[in-house]
Protein backbone atom coordinates (compact mmCIF):
# COMPACT_ATOMS: atom_id res chain seq x y z
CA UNK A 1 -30.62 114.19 203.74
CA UNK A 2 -33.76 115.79 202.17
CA UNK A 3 -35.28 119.44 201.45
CA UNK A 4 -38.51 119.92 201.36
CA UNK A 5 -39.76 123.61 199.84
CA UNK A 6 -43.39 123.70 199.88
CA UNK A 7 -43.72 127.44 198.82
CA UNK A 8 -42.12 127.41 195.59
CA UNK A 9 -45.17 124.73 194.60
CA UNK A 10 -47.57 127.00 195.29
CA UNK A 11 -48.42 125.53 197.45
CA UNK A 12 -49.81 123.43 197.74
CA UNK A 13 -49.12 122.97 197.56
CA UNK A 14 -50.96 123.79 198.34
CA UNK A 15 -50.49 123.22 203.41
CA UNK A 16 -47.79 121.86 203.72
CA UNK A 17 -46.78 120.21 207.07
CA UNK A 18 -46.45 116.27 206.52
CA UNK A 19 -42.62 115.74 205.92
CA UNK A 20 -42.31 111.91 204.84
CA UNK A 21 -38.39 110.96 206.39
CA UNK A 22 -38.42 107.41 205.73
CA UNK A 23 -40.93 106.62 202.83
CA UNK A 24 -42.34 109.44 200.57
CA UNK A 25 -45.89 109.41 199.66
CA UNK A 26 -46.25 108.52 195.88
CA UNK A 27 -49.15 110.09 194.13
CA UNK A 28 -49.94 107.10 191.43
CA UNK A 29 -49.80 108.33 188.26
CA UNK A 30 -52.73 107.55 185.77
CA UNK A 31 -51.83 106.43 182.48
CA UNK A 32 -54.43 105.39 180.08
CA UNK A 33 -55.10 105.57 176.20
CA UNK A 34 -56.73 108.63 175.16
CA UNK A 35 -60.20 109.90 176.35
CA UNK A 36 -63.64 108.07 175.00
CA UNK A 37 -67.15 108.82 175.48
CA UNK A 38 -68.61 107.29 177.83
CA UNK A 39 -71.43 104.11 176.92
CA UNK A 40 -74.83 105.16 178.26
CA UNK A 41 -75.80 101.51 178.86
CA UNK A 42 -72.58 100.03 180.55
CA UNK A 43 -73.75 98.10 183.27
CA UNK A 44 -73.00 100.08 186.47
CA UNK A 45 -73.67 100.29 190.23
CA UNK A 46 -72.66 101.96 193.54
CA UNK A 47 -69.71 101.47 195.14
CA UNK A 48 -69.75 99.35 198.61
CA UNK A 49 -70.30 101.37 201.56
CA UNK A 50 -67.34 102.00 203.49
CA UNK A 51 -66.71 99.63 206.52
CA UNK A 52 -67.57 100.98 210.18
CA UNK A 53 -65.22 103.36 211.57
CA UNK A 54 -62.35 101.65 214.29
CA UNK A 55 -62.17 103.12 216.99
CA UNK A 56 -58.98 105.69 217.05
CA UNK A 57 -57.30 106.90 220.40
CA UNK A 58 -55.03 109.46 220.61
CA UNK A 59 -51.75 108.84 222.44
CA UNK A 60 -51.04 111.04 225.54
CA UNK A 61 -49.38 114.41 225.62
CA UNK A 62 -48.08 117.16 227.45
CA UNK A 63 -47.84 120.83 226.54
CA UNK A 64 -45.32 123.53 228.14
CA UNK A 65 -43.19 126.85 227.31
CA UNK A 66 -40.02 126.97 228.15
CA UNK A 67 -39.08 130.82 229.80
CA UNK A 68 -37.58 131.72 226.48
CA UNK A 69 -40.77 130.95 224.85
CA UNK A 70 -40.36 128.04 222.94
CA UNK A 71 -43.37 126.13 222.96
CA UNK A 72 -42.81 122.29 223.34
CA UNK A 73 -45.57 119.49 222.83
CA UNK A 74 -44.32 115.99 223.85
CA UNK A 75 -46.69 113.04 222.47
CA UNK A 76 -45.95 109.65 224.42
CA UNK A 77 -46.24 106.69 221.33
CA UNK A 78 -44.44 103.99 222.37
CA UNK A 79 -45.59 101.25 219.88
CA UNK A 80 -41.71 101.59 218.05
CA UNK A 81 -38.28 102.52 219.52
CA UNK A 82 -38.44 105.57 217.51
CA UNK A 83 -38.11 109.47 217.78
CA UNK A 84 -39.76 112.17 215.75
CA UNK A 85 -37.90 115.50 216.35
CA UNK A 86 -40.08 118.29 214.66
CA UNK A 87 -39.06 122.21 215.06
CA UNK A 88 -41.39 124.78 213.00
CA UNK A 89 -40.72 128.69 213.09
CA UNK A 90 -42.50 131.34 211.73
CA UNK A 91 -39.94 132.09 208.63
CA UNK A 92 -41.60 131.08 205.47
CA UNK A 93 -41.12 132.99 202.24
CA UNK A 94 -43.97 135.54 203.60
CA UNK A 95 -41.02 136.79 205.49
CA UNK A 96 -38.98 137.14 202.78
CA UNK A 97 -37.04 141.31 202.09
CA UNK A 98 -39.02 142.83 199.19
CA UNK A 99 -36.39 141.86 196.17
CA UNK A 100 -35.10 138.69 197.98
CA UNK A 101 -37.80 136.22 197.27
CA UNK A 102 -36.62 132.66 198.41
CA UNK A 103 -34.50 133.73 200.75
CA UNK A 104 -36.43 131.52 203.54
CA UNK A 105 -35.90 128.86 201.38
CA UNK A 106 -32.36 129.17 200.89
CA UNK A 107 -31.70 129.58 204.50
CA UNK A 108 -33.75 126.77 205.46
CA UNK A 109 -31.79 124.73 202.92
CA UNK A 110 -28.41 125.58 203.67
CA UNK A 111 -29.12 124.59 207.93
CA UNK A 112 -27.87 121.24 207.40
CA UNK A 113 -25.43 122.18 204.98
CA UNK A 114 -22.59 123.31 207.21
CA UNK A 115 -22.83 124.87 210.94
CA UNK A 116 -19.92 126.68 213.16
CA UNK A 117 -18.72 123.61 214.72
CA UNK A 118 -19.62 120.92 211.67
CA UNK A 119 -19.82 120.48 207.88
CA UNK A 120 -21.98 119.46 205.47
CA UNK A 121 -20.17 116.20 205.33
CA UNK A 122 -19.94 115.94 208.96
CA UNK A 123 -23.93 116.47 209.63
CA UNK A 124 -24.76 114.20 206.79
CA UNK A 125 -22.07 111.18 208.32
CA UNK A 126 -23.14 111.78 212.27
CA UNK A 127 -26.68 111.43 210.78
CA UNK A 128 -26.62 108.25 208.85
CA UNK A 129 -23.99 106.60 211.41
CA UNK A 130 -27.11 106.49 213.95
CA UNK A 131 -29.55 105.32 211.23
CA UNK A 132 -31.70 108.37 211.58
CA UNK A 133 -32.96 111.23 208.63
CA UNK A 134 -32.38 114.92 208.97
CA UNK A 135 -34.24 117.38 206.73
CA UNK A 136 -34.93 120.86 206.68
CA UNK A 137 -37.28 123.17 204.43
CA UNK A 138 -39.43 126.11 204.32
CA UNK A 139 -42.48 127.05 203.22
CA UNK A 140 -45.29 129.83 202.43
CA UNK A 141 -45.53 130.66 206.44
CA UNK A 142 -42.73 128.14 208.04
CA UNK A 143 -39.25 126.79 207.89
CA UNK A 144 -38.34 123.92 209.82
CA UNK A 145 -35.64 120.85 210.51
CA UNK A 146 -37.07 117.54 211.38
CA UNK A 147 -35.02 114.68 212.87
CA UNK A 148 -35.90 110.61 212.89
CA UNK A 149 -33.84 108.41 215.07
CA UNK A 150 -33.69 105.52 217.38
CA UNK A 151 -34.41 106.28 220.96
CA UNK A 152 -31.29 105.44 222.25
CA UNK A 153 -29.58 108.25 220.13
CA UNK A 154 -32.23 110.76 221.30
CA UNK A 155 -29.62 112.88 222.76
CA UNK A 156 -27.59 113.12 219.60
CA UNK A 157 -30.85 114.14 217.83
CA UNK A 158 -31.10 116.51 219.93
CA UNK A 159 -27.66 117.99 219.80
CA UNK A 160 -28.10 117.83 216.04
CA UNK A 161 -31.49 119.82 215.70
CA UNK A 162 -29.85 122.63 218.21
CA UNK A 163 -26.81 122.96 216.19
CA UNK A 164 -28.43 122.70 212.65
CA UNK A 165 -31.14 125.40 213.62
CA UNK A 166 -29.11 127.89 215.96
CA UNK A 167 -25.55 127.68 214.17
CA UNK A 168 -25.79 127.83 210.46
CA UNK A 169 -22.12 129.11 209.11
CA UNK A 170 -24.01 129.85 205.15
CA UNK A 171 -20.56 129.03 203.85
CA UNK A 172 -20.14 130.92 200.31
CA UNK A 173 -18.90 127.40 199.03
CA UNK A 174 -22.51 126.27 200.12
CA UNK A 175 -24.42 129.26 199.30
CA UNK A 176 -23.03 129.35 195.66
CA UNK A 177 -23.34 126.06 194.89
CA UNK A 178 -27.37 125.72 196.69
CA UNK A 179 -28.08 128.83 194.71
CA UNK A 180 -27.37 127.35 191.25
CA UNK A 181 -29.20 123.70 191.86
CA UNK A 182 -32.51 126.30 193.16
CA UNK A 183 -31.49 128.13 189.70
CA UNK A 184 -31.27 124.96 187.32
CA UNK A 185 -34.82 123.70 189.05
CA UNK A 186 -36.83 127.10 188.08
CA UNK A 187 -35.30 126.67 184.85
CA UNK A 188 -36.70 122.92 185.05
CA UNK A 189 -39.51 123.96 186.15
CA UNK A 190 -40.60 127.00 183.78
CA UNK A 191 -40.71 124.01 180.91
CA UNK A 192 -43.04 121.84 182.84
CA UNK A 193 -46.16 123.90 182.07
CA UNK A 194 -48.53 122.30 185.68
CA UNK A 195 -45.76 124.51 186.93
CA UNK A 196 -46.06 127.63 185.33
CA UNK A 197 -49.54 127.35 185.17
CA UNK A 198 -49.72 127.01 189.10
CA UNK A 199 -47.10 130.28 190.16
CA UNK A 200 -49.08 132.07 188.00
CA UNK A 201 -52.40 131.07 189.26
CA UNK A 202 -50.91 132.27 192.61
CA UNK A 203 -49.65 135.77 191.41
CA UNK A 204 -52.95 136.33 189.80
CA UNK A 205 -55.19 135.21 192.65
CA UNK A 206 -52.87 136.97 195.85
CA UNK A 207 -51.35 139.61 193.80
CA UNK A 208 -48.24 141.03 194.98
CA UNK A 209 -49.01 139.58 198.52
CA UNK A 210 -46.07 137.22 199.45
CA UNK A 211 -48.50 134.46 198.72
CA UNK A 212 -48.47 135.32 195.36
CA UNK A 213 -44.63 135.16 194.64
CA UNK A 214 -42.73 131.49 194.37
CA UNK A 215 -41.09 130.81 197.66
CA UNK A 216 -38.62 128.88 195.86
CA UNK A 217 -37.13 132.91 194.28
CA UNK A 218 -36.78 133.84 190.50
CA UNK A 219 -33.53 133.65 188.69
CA UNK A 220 -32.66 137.03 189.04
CA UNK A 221 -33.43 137.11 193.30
CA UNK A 222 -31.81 134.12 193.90
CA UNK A 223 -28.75 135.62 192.65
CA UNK A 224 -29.13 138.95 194.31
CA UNK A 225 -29.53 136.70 197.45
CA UNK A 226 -25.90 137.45 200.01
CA UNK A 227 -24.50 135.61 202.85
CA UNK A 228 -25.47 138.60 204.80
CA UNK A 229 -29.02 138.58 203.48
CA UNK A 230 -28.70 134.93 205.26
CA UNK A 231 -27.52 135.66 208.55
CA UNK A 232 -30.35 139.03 208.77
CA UNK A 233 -33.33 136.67 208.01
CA UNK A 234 -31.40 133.76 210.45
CA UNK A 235 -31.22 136.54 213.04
CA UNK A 236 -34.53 137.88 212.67
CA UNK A 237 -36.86 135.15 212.61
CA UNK A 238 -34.95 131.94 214.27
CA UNK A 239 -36.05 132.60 217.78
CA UNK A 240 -36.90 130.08 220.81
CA UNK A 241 -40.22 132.40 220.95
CA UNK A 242 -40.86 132.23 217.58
CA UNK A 243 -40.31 128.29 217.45
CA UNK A 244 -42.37 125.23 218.12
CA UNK A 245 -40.95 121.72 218.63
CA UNK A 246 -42.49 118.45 218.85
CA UNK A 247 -41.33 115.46 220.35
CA UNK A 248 -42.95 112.15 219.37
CA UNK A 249 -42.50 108.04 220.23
CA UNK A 250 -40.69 106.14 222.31
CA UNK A 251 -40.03 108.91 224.89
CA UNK A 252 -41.33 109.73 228.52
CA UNK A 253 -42.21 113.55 229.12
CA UNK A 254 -39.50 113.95 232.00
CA UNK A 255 -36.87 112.76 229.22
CA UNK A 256 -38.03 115.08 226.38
CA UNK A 257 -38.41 118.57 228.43
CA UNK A 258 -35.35 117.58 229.89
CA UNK A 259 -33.96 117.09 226.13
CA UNK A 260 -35.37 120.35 224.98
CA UNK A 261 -33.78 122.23 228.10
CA UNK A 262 -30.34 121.17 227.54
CA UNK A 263 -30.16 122.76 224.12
CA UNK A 264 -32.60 124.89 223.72
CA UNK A 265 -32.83 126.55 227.32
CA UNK A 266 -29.60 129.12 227.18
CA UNK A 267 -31.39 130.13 223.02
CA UNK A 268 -31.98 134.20 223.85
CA UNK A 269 -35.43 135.24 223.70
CA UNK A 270 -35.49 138.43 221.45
CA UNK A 271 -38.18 140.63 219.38
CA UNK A 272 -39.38 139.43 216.22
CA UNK A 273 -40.96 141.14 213.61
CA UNK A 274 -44.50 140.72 212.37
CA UNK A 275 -45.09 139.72 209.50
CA UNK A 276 -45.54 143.46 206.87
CA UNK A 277 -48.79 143.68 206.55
CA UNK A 278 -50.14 143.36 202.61
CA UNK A 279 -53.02 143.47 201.43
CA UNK A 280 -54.61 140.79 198.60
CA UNK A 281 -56.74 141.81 195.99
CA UNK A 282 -60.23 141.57 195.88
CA UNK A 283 -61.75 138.31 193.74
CA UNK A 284 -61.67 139.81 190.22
CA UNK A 285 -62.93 138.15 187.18
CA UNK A 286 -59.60 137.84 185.03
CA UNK A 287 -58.24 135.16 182.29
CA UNK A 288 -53.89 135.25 181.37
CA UNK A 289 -53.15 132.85 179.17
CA UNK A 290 -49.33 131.92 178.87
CA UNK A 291 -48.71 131.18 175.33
CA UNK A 292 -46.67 127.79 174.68
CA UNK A 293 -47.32 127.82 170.98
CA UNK A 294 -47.34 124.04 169.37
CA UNK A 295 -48.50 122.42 172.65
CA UNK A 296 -51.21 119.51 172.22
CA UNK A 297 -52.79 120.31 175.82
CA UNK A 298 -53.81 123.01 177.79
CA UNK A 299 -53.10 123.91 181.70
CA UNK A 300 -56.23 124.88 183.59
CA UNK A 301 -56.46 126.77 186.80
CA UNK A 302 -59.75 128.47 187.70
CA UNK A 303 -60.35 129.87 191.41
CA UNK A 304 -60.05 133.03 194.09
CA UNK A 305 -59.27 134.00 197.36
CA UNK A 306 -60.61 131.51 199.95
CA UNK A 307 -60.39 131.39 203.96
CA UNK A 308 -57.64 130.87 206.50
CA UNK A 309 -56.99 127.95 208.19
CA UNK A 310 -58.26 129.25 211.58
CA UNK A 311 -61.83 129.91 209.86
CA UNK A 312 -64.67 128.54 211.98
CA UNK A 313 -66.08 127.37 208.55
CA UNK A 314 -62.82 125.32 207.49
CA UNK A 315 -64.28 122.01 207.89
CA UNK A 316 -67.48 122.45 206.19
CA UNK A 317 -65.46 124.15 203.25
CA UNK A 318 -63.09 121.63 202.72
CA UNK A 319 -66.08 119.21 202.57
CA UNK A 320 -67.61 121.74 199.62
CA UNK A 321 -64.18 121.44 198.08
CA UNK A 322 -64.00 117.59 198.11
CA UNK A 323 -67.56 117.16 196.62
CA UNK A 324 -66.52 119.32 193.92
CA UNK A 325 -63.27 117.98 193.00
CA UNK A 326 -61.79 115.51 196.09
CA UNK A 327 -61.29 112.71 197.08
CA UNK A 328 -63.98 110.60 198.13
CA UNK A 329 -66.69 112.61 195.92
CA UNK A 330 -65.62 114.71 192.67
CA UNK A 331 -67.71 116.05 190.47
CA UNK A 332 -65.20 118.09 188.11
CA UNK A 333 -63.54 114.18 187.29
CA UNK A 334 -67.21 112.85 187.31
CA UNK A 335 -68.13 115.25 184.08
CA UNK A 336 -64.82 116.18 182.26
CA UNK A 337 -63.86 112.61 182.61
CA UNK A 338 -66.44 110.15 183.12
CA UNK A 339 -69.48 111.44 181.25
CA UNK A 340 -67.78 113.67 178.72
CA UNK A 341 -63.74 111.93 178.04
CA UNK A 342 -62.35 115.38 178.29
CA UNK A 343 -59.33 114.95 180.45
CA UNK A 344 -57.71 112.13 182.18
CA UNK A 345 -58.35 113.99 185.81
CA UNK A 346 -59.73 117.00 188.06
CA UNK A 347 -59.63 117.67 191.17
CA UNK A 348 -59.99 120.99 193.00
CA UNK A 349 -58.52 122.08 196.56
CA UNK A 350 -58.57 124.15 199.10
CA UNK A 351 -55.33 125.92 200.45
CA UNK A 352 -55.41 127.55 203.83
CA UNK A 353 -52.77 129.43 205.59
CA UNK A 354 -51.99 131.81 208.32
CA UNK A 355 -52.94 135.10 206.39
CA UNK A 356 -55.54 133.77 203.63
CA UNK A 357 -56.31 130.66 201.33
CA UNK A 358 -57.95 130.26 198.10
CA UNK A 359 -59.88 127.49 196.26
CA UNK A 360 -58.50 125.96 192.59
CA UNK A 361 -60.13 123.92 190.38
CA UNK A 362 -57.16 121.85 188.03
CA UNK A 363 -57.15 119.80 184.97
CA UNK A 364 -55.55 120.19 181.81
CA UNK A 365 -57.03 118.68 178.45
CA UNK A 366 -56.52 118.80 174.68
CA UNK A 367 -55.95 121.70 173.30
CA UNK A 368 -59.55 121.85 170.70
CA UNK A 369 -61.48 121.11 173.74
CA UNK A 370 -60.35 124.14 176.25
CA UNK A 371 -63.23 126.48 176.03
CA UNK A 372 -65.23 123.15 176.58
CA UNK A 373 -63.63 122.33 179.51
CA UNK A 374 -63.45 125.59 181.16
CA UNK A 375 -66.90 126.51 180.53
CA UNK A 376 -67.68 123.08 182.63
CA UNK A 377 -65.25 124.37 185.58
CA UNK A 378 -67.68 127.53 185.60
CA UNK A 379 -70.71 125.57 185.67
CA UNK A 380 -69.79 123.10 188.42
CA UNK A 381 -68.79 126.17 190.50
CA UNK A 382 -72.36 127.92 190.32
CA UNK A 383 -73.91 124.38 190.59
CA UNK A 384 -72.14 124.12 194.17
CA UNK A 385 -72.99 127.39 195.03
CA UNK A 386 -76.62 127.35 193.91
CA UNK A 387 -77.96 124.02 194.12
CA UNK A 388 -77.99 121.46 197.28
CA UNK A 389 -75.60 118.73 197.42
CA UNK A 390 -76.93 115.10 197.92
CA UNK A 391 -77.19 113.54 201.10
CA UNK A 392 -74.66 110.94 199.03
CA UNK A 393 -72.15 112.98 197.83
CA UNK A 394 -71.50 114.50 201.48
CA UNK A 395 -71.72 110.87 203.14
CA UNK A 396 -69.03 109.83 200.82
CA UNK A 397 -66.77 112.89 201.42
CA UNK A 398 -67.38 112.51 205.48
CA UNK A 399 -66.55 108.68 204.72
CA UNK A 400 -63.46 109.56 202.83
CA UNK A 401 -61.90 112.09 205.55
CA UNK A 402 -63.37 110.05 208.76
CA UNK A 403 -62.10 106.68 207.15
CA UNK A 404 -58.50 107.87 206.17
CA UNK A 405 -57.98 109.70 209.34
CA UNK A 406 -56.51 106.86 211.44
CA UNK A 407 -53.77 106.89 208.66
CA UNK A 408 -52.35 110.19 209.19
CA UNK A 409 -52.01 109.50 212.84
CA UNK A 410 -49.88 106.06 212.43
CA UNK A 411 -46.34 106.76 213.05
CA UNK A 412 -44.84 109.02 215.44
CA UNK A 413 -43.24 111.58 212.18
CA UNK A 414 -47.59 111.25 211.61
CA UNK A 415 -48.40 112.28 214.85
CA UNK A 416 -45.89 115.33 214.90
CA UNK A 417 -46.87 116.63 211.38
CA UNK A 418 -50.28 116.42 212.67
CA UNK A 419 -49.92 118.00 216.38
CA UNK A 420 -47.67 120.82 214.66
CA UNK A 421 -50.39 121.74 212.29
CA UNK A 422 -52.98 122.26 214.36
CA UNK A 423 -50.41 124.03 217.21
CA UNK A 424 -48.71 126.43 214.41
CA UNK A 425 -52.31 127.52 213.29
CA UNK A 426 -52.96 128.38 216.97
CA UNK A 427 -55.58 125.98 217.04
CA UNK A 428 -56.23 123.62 220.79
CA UNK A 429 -54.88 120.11 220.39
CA UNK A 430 -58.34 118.91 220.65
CA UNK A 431 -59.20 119.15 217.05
CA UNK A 432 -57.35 116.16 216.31
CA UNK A 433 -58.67 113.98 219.00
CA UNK A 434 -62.36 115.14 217.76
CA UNK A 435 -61.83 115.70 213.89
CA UNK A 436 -64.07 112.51 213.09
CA UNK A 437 -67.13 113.56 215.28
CA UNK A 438 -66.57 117.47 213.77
CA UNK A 439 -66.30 116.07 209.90
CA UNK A 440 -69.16 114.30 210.51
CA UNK A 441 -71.44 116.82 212.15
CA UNK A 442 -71.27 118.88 208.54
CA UNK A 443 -74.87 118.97 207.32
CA UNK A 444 -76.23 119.73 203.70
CA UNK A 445 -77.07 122.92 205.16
CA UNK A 446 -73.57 123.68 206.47
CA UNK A 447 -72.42 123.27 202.94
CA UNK A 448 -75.06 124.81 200.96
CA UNK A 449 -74.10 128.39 203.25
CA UNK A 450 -70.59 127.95 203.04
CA UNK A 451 -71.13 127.88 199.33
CA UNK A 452 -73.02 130.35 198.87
CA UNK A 453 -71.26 132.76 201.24
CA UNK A 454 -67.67 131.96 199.87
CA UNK A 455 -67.30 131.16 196.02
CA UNK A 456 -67.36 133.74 193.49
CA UNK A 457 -68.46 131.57 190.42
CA UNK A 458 -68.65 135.25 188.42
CA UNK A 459 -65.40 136.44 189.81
CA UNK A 460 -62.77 133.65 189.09
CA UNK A 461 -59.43 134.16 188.10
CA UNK A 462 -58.34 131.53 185.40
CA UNK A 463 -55.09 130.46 183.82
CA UNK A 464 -54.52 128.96 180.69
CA UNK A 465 -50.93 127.97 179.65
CA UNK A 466 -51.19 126.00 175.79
CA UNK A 467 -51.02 127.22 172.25
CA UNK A 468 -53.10 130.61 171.87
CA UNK A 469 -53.81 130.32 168.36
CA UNK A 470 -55.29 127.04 168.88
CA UNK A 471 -58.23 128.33 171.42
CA UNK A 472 -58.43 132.23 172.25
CA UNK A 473 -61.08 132.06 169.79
CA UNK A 474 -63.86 129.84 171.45
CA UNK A 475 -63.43 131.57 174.54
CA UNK A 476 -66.30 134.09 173.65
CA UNK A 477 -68.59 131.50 173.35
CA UNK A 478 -68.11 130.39 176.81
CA UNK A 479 -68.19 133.86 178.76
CA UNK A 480 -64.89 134.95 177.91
CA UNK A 481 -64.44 137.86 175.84
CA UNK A 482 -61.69 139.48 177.25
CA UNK A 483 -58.25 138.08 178.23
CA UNK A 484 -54.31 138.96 178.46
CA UNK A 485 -51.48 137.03 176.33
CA UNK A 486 -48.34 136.14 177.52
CA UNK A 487 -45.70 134.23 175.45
CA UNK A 488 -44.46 131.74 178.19
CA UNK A 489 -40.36 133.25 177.18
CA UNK A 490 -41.75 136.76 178.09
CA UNK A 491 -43.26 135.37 181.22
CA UNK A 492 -42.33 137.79 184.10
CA UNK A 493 -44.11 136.77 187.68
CA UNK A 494 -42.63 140.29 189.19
CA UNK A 495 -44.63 142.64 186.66
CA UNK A 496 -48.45 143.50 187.32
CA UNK A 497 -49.23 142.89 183.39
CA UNK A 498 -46.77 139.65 183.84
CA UNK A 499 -44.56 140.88 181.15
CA UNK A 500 -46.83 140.27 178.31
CA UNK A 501 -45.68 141.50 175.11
CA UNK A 502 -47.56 144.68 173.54
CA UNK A 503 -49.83 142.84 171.18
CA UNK A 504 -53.56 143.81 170.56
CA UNK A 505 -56.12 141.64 172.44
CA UNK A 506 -59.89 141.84 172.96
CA UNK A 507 -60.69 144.75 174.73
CA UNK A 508 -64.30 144.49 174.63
CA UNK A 509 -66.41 144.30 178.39
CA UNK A 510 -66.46 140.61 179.57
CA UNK A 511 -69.68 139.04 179.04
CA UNK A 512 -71.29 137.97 182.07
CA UNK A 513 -71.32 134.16 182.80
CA UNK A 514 -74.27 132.77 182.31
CA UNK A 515 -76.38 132.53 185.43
CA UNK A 516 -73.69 134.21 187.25
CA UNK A 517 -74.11 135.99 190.68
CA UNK A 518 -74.21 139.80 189.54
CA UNK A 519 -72.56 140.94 192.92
């Protein structure tokens, strides 16, 4: 069995939906010798255009609510004798007690880990008898349990998803012993400094908003975390009307509503909360710099709040986002990498969830060359937001998200991942079947407003987690005057100064990025 926790990545982790059962998606990892200039005359020329787009239909589907107010979605694939049970609730870590961060997760964890009628050991052996995959998870806004398996055990899946997501016992045995392996991976994780570098890119960009906190807990919530902090949050927030499930493959509509009403038609309707309303700060210009001191490279976050993934503008901003650091067209790589051999890779992305979003450009690069780096980060944000994009650079991007399409609609896991997205989001179902014709509809002028109206190139919040000593000293030169030291060991993601020791810093006034918007 697998657990998948896509808030304690912040996110990004960050969106946040596709759960992989049977194969996980590998990012390849580029390793290379180090960084060299680029040779002006090396024969080049353009890439091949990309291949006409195939023709991609959408398998048939039927939507109802059940009178407990579970919403159900059945998609009708039948290319492989295969089921795709997918249940999403509104319990993500944004739900989470104020002191009890990553109790969603745990929860979610600890579903298949032991109900009132089975164990751990018996979930995991009734599971792998039929030759199917359970997993459950949580994120930012969601938990959820997902279940794989052949259609003619369709009715065990069933009986397993009911059971795993309505009973959880949260055993002490289970709770204990979850607690410590979420404990020893934070601890893992705190060395690795993409990680650090990322939760506190969060915390400085949403604040004290849930958003900003690791879904996954700290050290010292996790172990404040009780069974009966389990069973409150279970009892709150696991609700038929507070639930969406999809059922995708090898199924007829009359089998999977008749599926869904055997165990899920006696689940009690009852009142959930919202979600407490906090606020997130405004874009601020701000630089924290986590001190690892004898590190060769330095961690690079620059970005701000962005839009939610309802926004009417989400398309054309995502488009922005790839041409300046996705795939398909990437500028950020293009410079630091190509032209000038300062890193090995940039991207930047756009997360979007139910109560905000924010853009992040990321790269990391030797330590001498930080200030260089960063001041290029600033420059390719006012270059998007001032300056027209080429006719080019947006074909490619359209070609990139129009031509990869058809692969996130594949298998019938594909199909659900997708289908819940756009359903949890309250977004219609059409917006799949007509993503291609909507990417493609983006003009030059879509993304020359959307730039303009939503990046802040003079009010980024940046993160730098490397050696100090090494580079707090260029950063005048590039716009950055004044900025806040943390030693990573002092590093504390619940204080509003992040635990920074009391040593002097520059306190003079920032001075103004070049070119920068003066709103």
């Amino acid at each position: 069995m697998m657990h998948i926790h896509d808030g304690g990545v912040p996110g990004r982790a960050r969106t946040a939906l596709i759960f992989a059962i049977h194969a996980a998606l590998c990012a390849a990892v580029l390793c290379q010798g180090p960084a060299v200039a680029q040779v002006k005359d090396w024969p080049a020329e353009d890439p091949p255009r990309p291949l006409p787009a195939r023709d991609v239909n959408f398998p048939p589907y039927e939507i109802r609510t059940l009178p407990n107010g579970m919403r159900v979605v059945v998609v009708m694939h039948h290319e492989q004798p295969v089921v795709t049970l997918r249940l999403l609730l509104q319990a993500g870590s944004v739900r989470d007690a104020p002191g009890k961060s990553g109790v969603a997760a745990l929860a979610a964890a600890l579903l298949d880990q032991g109900t009132t009628t089975r164990s751990a050991e018996q979930i995991a052996d009734t599971i792998d008898s039929i030759g199917g995959a359970l997993g459950t998870g949580a994120g930012n806004d969601l938990s959820f349990a997902n279940i794989v398996v052949m259609k003619d055990s369709l009715a065990l899946g069933f009986d397993l998803l009911s059971d795993v997501v309505r009973n959880p016992a949260f055993k002490q045995e289970e709770i204990d012993r979850q607690r410590q392996q979420a404990i020893s991976a934070l601890k893992v994780s705190f060395e690795d400094p993409d990680y650090v570098a990322s939760v506190v890119f969060d915390r400085l960009v949403y604040g004290f908003h849930p958003y900003g906190m690791p879904g996954s807990g700290t050290p010292d919530s996790l172990q404040s975390i009780t069974a009966a902090d389990l069973h409150a949050h279970h009892q709150r927030y696991y609700a038929p009307n507070n639930a969406i499930l999809a059922v995708v493959g090898d199924v007829t509509a009359q089998e999977a509503f008749a599926g869904t009403e055997r165990v899920f038609g006696n689940w009690a309707k009852r009142d959930v909360p919202p979600v407490p309303a906090t606020e997130q700060p405004v874009p601020t210009r701000r630089l924290v710099i986590v001190n690892r001191p004898g590190a060769v490279q330095t961690e690079i976050r620059a970005g701000h709040l962005g839009i939610r993934r309802e926004h009417k503008d989400y398309l054309a901003v995502d488009l922005a986002m790839k041409i300046l650091g996705g795939e398909g067209s990437n500028r950020l790589h293009r410079v630091l990498r190509s032209e000038r051999g300062l890193t090995y890779g940039a991207e930047a992305s756009m997360q979007s969830l139910k109560q905000g979003g924010d853009f992040m450009a990321d790269t990391d690069t030797r330590t001498e060359t930080t200030a260089e780096v960063l001041r290029v980060i600033v420059d390719e944000f006012q270059k998007l937001q001032r300056e027209r994009v080429h006719e080019r650079e947006l074909a490619d991007a359209q070609a990139y998200l129009a031509g990869s399409f058809p692969l996130t609609i594949e298998t019938p896991d594909d199909i659900a991942a997708q289908v819940l997205n756009v359903l949890f989001y309250g977004l219609p179902l059409s917006e799949i079947e007509s993503y291609r014709e909507r990417v493609n509809a983006i003009t030059v002028d879509d993304i020359q407003r959307v730039a303009r109206q939503y990046l802040r190139p003079d009010r980024l919040s940046v993160v730098l987690v490397g050696n100090a000593a090494a580079f707090t000293d260029t950063l005048k030169g590039v716009g950055f005057s004044t900025f806040e030291v943390v030693d990573l060991s002092d590093l504390d993601l619940t204080a509003a100064d992040f635990g920074r020791a009391a040593r002097p810093r520059p306190t003079t006034a920032s001075v103004p990025t070049p070119g920068a918007d003066p709103k």
